[in-house]
N, C-alpha and C. Protein backbone atom coordinates (compact mmCIF):
# COMPACT_ATOMS: atom_id res chain seq x y z
N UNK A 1 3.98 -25.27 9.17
CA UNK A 1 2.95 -24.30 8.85
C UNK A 1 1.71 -25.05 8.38
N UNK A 2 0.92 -24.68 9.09
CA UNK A 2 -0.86 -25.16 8.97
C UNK A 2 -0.84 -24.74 6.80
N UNK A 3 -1.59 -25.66 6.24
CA UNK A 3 -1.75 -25.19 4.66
C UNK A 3 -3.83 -25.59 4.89
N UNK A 4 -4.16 -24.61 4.11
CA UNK A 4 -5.47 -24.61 3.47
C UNK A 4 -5.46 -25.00 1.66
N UNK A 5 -6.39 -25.81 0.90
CA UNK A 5 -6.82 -26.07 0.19
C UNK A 5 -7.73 -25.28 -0.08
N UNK A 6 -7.78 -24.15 -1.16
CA UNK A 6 -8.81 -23.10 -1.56
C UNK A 6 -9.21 -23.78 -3.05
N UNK A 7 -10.53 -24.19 -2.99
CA UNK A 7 -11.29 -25.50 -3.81
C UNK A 7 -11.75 -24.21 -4.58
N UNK A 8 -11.98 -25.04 -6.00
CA UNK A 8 -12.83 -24.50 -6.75
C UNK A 8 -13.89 -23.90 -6.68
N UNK A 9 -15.11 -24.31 -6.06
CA UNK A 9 -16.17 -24.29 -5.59
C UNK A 9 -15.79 -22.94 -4.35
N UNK A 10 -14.70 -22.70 -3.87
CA UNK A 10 -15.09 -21.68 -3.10
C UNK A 10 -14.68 -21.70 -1.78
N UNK A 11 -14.93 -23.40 -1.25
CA UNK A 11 -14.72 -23.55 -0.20
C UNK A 11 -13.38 -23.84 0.43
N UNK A 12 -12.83 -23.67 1.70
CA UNK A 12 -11.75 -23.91 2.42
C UNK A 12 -11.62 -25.27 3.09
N UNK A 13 -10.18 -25.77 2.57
CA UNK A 13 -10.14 -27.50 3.08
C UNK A 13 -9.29 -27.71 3.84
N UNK A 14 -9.09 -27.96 4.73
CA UNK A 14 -7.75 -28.69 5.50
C UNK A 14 -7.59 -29.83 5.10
N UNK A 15 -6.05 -29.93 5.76
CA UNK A 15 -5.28 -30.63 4.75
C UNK A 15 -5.84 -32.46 4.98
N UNK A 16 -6.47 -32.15 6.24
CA UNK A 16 -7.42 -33.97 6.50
C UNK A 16 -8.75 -33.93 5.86
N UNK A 17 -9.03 -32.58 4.97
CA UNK A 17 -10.18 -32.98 4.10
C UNK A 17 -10.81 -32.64 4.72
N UNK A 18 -11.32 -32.14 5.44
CA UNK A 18 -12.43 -31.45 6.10
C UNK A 18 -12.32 -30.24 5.58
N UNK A 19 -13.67 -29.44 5.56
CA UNK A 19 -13.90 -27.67 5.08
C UNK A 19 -14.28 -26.91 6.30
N UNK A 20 -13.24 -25.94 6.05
CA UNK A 20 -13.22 -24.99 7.37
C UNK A 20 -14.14 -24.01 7.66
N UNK A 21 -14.79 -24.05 9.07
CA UNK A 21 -15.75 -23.02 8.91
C UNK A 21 -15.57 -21.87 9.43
N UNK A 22 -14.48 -22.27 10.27
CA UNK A 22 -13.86 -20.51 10.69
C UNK A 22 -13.12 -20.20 10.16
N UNK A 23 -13.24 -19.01 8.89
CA UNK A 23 -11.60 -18.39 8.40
C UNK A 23 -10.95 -18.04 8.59
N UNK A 24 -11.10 -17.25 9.73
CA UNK A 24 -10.21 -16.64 11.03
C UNK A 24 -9.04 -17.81 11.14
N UNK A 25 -9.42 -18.76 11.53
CA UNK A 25 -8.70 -20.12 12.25
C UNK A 25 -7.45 -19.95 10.80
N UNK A 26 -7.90 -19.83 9.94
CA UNK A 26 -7.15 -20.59 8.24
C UNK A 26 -6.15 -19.56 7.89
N UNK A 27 -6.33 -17.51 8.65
CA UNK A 27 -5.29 -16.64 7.81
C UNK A 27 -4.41 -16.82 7.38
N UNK A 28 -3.50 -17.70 8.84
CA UNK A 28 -2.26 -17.93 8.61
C UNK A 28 -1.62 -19.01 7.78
N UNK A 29 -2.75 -19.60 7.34
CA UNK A 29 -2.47 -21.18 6.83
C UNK A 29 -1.28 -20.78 5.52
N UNK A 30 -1.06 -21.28 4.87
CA UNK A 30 -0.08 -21.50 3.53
C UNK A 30 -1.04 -21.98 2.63
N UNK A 31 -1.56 -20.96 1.52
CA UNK A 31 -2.55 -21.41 0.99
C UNK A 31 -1.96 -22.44 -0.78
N UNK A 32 -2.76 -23.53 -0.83
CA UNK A 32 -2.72 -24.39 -1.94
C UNK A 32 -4.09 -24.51 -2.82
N UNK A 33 -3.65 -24.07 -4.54
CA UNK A 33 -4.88 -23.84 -4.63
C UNK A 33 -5.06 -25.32 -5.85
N UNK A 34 -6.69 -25.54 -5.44
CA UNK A 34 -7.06 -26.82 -6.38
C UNK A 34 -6.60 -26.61 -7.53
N UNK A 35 -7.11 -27.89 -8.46
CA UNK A 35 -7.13 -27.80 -9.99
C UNK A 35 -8.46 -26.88 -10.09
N UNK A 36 -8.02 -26.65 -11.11
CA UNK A 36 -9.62 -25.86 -11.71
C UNK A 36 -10.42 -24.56 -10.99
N UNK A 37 -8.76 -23.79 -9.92
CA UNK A 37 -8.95 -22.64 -9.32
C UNK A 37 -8.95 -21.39 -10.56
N UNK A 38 -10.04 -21.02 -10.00
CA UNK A 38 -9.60 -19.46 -10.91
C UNK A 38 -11.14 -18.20 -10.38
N UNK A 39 -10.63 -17.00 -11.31
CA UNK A 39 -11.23 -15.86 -10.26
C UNK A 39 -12.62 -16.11 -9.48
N UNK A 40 -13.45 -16.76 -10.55
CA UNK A 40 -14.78 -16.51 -10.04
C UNK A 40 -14.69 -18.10 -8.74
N UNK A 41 -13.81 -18.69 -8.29
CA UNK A 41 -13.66 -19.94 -7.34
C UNK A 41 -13.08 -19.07 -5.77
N UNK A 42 -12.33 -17.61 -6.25
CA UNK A 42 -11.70 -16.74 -5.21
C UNK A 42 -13.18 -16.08 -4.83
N UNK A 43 -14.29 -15.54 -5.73
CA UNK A 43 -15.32 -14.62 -5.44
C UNK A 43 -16.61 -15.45 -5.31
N UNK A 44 -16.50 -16.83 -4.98
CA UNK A 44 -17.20 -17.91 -4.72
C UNK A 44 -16.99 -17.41 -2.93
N UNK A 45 -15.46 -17.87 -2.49
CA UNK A 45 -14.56 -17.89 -1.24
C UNK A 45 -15.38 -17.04 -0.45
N UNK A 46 -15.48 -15.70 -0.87
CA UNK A 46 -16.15 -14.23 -0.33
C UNK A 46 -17.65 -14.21 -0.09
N UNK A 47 -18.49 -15.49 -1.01
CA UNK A 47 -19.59 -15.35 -0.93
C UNK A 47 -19.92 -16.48 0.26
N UNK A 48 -19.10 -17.63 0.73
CA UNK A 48 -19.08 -18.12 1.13
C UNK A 48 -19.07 -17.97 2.84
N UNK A 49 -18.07 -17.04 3.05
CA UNK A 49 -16.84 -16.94 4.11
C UNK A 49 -17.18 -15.07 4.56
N UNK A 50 -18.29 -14.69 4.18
CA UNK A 50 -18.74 -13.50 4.59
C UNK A 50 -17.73 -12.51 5.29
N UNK A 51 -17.34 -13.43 6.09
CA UNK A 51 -16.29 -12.55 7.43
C UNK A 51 -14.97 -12.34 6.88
N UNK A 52 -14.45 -13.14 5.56
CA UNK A 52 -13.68 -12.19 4.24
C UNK A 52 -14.03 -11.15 3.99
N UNK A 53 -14.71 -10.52 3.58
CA UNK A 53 -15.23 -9.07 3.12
C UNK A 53 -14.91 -7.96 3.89
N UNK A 54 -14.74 -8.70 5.70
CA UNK A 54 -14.14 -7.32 6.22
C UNK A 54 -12.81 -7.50 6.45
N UNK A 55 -12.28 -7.99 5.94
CA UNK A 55 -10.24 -7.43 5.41
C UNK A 55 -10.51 -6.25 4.47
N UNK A 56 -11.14 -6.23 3.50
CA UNK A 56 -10.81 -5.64 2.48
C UNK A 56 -12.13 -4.18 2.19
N UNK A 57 -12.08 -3.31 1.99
CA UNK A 57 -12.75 -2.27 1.41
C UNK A 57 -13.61 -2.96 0.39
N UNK A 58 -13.02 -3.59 -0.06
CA UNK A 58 -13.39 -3.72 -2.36
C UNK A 58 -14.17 -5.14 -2.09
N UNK A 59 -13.41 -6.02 -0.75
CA UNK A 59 -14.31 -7.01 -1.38
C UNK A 59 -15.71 -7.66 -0.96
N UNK A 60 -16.14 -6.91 -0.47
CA UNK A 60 -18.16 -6.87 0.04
C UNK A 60 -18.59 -6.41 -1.51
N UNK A 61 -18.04 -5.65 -2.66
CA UNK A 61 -18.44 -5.52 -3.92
C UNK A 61 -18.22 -6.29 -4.49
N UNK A 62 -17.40 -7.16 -4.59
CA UNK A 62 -16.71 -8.43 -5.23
C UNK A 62 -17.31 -9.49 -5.11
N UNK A 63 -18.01 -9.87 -3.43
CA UNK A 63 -18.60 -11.14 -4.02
C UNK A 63 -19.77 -10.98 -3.84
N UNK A 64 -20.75 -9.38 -3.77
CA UNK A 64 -22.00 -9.33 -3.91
C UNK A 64 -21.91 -9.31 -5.54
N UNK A 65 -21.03 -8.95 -6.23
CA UNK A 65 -20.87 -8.56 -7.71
C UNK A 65 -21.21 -10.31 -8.79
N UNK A 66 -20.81 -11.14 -8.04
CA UNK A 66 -20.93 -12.51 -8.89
C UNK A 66 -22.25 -13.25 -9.17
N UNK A 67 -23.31 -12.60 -8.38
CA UNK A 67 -24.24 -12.69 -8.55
C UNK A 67 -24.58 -12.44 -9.70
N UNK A 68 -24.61 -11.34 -9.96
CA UNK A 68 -25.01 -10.22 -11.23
C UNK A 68 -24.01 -10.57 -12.70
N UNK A 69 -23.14 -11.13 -12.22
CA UNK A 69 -22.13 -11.46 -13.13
C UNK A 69 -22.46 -12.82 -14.25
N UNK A 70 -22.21 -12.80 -15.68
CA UNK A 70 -22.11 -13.95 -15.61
C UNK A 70 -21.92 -15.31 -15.60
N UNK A 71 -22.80 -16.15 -15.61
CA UNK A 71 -22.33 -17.69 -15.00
C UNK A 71 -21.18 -18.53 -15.55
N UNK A 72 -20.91 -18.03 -16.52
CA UNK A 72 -19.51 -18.78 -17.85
C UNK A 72 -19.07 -17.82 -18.80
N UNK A 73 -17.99 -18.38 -19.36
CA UNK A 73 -17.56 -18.57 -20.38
C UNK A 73 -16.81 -16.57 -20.06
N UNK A 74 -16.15 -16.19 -18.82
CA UNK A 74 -15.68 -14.88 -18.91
C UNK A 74 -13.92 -15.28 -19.10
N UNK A 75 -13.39 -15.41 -20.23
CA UNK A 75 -12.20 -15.00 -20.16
C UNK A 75 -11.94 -14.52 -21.22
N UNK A 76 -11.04 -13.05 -21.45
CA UNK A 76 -10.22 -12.42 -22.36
C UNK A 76 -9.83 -13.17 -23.26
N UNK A 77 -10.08 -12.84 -24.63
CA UNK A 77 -8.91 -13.78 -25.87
C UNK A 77 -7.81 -13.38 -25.77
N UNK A 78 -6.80 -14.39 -25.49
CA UNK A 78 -5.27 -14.57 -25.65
C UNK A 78 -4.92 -13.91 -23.91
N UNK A 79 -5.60 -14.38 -23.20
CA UNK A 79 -5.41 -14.38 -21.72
C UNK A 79 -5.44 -15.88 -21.12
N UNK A 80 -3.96 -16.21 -21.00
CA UNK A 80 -4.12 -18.06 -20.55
C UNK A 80 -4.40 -17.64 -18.60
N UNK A 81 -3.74 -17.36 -18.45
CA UNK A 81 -4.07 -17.41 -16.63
C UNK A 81 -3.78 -15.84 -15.78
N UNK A 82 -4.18 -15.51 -14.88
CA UNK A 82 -3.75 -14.96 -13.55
C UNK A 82 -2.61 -15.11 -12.91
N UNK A 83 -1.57 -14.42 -12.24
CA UNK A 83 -0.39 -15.10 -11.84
C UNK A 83 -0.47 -14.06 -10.65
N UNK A 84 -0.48 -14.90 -9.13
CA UNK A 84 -0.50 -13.42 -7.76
C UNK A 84 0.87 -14.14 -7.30
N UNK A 85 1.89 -12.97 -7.65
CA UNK A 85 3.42 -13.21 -7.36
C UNK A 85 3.77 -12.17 -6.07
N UNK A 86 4.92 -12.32 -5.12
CA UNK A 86 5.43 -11.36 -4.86
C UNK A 86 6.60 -10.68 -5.20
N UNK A 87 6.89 -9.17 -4.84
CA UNK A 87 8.08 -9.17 -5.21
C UNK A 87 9.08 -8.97 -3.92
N UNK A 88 10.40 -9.03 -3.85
CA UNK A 88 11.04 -8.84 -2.53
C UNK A 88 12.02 -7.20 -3.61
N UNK A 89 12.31 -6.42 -3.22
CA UNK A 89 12.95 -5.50 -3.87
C UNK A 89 13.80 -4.95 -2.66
N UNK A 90 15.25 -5.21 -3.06
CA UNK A 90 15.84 -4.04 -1.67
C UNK A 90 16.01 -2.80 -2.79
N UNK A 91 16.43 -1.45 -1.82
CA UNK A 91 16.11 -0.58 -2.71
C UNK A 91 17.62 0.46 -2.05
N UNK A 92 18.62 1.02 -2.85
CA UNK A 92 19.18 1.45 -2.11
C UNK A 92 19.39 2.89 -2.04
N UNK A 93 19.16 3.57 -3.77
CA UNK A 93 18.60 4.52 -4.11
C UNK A 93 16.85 4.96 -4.16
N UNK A 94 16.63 6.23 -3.69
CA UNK A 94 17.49 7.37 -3.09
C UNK A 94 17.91 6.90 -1.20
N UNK A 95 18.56 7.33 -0.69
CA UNK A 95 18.45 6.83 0.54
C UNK A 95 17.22 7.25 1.50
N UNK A 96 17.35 6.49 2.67
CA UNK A 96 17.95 5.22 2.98
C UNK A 96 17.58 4.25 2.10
N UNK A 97 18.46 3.27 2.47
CA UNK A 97 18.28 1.95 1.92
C UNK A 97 16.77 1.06 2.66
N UNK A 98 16.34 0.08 1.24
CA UNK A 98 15.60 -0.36 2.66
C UNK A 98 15.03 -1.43 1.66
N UNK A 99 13.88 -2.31 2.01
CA UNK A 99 13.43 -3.58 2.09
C UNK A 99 11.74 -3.42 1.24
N UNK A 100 11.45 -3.63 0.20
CA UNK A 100 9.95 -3.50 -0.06
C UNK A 100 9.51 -4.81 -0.35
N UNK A 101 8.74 -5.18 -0.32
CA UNK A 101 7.89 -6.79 -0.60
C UNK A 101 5.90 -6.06 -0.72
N UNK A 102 5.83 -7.08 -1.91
CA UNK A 102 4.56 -6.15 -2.56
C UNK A 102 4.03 -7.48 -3.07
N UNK A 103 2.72 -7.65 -3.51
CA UNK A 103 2.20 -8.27 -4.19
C UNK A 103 1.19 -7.93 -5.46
N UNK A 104 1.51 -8.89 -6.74
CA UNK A 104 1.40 -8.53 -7.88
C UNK A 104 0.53 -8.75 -8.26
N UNK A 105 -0.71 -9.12 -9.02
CA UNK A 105 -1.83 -9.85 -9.81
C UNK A 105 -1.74 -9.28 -10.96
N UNK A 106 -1.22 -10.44 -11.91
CA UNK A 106 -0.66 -10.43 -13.43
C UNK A 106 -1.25 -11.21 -14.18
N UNK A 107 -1.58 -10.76 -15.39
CA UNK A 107 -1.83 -11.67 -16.87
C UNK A 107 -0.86 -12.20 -17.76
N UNK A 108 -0.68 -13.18 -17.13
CA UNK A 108 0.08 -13.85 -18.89
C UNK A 108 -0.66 -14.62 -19.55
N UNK A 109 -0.63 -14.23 -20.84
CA UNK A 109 -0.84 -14.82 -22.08
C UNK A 109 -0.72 -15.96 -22.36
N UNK A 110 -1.49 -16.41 -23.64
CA UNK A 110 -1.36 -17.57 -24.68
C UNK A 110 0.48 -18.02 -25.13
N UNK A 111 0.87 -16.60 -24.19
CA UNK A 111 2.52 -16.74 -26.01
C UNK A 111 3.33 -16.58 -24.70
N UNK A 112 2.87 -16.77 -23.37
CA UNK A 112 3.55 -16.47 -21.90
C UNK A 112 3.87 -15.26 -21.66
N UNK A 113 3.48 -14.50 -22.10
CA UNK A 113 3.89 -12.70 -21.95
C UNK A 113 3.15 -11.81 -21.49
N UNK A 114 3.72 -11.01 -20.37
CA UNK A 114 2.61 -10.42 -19.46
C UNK A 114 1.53 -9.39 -20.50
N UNK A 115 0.82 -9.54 -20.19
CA UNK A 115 -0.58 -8.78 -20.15
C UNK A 115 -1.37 -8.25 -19.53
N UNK A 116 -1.60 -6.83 -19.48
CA UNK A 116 -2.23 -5.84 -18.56
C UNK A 116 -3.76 -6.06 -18.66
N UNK A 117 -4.05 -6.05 -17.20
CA UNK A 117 -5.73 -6.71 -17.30
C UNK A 117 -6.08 -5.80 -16.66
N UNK A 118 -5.29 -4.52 -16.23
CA UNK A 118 -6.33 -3.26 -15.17
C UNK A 118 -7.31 -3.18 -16.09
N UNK A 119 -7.31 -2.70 -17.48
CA UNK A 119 -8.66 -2.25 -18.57
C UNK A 119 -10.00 -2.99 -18.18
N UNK A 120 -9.30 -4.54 -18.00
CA UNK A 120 -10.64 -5.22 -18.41
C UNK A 120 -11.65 -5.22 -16.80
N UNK A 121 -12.69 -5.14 -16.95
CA UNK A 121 -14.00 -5.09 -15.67
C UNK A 121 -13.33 -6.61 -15.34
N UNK A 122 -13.48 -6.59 -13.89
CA UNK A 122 -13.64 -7.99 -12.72
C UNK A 122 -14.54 -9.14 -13.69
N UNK A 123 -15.81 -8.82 -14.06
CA UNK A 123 -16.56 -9.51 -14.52
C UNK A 123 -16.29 -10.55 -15.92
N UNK A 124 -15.23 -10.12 -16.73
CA UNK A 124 -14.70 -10.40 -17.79
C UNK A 124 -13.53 -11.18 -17.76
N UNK A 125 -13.09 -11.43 -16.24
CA UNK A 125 -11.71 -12.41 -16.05
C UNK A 125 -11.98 -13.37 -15.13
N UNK A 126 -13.65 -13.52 -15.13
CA UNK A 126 -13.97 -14.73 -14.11
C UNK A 126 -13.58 -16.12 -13.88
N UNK A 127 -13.38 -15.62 -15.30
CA UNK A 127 -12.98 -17.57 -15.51
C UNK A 127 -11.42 -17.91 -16.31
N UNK A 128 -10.59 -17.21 -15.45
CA UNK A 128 -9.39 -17.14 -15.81
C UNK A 128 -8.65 -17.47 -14.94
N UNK A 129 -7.75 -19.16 -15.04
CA UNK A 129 -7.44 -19.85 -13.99
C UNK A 129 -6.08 -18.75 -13.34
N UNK A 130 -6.17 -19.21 -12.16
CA UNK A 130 -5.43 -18.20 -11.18
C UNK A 130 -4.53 -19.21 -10.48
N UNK A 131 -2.85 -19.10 -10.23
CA UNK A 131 -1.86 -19.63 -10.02
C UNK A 131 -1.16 -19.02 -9.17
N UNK A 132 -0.15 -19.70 -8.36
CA UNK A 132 1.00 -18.51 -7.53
C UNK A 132 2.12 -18.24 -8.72
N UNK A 133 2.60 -17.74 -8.67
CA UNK A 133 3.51 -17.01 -9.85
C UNK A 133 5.26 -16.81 -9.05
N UNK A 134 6.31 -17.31 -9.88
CA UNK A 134 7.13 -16.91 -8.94
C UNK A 134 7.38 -15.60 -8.09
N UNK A 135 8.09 -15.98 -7.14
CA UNK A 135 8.51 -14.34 -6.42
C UNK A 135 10.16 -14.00 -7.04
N UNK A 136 9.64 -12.62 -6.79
CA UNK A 136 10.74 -12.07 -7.50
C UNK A 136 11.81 -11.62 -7.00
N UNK A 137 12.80 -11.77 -6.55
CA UNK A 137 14.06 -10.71 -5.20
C UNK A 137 14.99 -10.01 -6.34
N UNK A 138 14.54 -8.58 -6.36
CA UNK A 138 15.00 -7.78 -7.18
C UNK A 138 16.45 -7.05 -5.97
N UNK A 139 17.60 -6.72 -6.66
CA UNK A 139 18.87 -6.27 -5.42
C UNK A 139 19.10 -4.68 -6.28
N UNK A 140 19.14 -3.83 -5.40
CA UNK A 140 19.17 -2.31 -6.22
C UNK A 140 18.91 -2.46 -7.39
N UNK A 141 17.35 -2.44 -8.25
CA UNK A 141 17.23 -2.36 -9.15
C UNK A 141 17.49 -3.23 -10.49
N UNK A 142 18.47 -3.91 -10.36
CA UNK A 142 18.58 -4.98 -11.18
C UNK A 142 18.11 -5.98 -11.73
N UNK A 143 17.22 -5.80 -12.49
CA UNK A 143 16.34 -6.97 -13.26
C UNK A 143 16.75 -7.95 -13.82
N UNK A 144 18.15 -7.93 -13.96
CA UNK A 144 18.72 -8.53 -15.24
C UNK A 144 19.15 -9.75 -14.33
N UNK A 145 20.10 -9.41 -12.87
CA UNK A 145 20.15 -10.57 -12.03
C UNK A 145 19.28 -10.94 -11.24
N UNK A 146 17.45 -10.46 -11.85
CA UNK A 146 16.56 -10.96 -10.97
C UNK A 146 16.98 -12.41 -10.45
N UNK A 147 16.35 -12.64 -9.15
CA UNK A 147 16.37 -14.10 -8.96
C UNK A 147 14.57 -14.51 -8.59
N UNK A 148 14.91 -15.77 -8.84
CA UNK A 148 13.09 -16.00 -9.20
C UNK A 148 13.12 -17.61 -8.27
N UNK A 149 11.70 -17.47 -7.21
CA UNK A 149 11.38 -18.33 -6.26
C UNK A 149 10.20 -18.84 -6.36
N UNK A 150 9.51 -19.85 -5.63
CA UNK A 150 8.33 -20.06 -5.68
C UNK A 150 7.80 -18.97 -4.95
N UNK A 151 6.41 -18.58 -4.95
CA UNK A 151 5.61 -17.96 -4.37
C UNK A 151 4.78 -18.96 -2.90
N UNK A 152 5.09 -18.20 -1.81
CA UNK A 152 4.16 -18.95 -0.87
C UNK A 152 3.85 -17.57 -0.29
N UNK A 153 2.20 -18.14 0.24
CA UNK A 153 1.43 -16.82 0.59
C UNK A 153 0.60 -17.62 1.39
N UNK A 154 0.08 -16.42 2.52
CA UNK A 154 -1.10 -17.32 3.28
C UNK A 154 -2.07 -17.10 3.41
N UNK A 155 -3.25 -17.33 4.08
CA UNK A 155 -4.56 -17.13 3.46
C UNK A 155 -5.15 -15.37 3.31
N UNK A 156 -4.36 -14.55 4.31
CA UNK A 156 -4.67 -13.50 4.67
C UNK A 156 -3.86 -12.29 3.24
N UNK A 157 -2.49 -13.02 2.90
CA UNK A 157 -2.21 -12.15 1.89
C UNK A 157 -2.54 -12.45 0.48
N UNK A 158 -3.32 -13.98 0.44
CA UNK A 158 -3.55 -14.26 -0.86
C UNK A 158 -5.13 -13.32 -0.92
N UNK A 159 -5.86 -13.36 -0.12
CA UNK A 159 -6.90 -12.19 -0.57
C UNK A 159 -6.79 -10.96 0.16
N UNK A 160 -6.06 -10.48 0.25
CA UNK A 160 -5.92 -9.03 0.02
C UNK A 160 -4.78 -8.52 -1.33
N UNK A 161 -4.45 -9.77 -1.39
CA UNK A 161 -3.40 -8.88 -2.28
C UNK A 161 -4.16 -8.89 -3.93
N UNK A 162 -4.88 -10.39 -4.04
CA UNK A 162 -6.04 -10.22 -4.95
C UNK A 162 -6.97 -9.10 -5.13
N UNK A 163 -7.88 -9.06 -3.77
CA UNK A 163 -8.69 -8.43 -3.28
C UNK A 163 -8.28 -6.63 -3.89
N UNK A 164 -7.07 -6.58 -3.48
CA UNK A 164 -6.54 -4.72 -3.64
C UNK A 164 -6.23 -4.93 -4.91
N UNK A 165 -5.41 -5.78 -5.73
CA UNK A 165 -5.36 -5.63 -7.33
C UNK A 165 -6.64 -5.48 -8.47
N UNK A 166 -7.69 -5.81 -7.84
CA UNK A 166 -9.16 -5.81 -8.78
C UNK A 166 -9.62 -4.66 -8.21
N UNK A 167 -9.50 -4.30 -7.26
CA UNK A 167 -10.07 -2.63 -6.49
C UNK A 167 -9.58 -1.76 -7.99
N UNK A 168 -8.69 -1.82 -8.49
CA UNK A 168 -8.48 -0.49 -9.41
C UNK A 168 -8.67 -1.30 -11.21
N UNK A 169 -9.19 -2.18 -11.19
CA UNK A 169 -9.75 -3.05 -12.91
C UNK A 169 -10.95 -2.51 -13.09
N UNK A 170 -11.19 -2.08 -14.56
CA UNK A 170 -12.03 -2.04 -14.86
C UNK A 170 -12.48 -0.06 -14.36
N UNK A 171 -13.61 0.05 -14.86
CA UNK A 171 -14.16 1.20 -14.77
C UNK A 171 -15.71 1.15 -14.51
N UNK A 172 -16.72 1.60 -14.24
CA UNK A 172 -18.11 1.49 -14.02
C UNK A 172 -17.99 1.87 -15.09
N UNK A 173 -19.63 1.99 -15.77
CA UNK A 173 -19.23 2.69 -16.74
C UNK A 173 -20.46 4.03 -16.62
N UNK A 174 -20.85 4.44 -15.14
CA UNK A 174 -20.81 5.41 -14.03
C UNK A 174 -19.88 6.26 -14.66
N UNK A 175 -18.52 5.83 -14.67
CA UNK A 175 -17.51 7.20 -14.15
C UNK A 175 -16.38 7.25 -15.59
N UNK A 176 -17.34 6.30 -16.70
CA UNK A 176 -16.90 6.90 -18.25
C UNK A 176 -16.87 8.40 -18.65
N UNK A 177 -15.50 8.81 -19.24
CA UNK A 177 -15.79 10.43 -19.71
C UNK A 177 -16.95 9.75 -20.94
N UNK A 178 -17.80 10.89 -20.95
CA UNK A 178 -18.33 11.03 -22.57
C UNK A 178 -17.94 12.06 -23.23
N UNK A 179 -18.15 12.65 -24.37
CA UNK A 179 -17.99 13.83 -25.05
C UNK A 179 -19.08 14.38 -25.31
């Protein structure tokens, strides 16, 4: 399997070090991400790679949004990283039985313990390094004999599955109730 290098800076590397200019060419790649990856290096990617934006609904807002955003210092207190895991879940109740695989975008903490980041705006977790996270193969429900894998993803599900988890973070503050 072809692997891409998704650099800090934004840009796409093959694995002989060269930066890719067709992303198309890279979907399928197996993506590896630099040191010193994190959100605003994914919404770099988008500003970069234009022809990203049409996978996704959300993300033509996402990396026109980093502009406006800003330049440092956005991460949550007691938010250590991002984690985009999948899960594999067979499911056997109610019937039929059957097969789900989903992808996650999670906060863990300073103390390693998940943390819910829908509240916080896109703009406020920019700089919150972003990792693959194990995958999870859950068997009817059973958490307890979860079994836990590395995560491999390729270029096409690592931003959409990003891409659709920040679609519902945050609120405008447009569409705040007031009293």
């Amino acid at each position: 399997m072809d692997e891409i290098t998704l650099a800090a800076d934004g840009l796409l590397v093959r694995s002989n070090g060269d930066c890719e200019t067709d992303p198309l060419c890279a979907l399928g790649a197996r993506v590896l991400l630099a040191g010193g990856y994190t959100l605003r290096s994914f919404l770099r990617m988008l500003a970069a790679y234009p022809l990203l934006t049409r996978l996704s609904p959300f993300a033509q807002g996402l990396a026109q949004g980093l502009a406006l955003w800003p330049a440092a210092g956005c991460v949550p207190p007691g938010l250590a990283r991002l984690e985009l895991s999948k899960t594999v879940e067979i499911i056997g109740h109610p019937a039929p039985p059957r097969l789900e695989i989903y992808t996650v975008l999670r906060g863990v903490g300073t103390d390693g313990d998940d943390v819910e980041i829908k509240p916080h705006p896109v703009e406020t977790l920019l700089d919150v390094p972003v990792v693959l996270g194990p995958l999870r193969h859950v068997v009817f429900g059973d958490r307890l004999d979860e079994f836990r894998f590395q995560t491999v993803c390729n270029l096409f599900e690592f931003q959409e599955g990003i891409g659709w988890q920040l679609a519902f973070h945050g609120a405008p503050a447009e569409c705040a109730l007031r009293r």
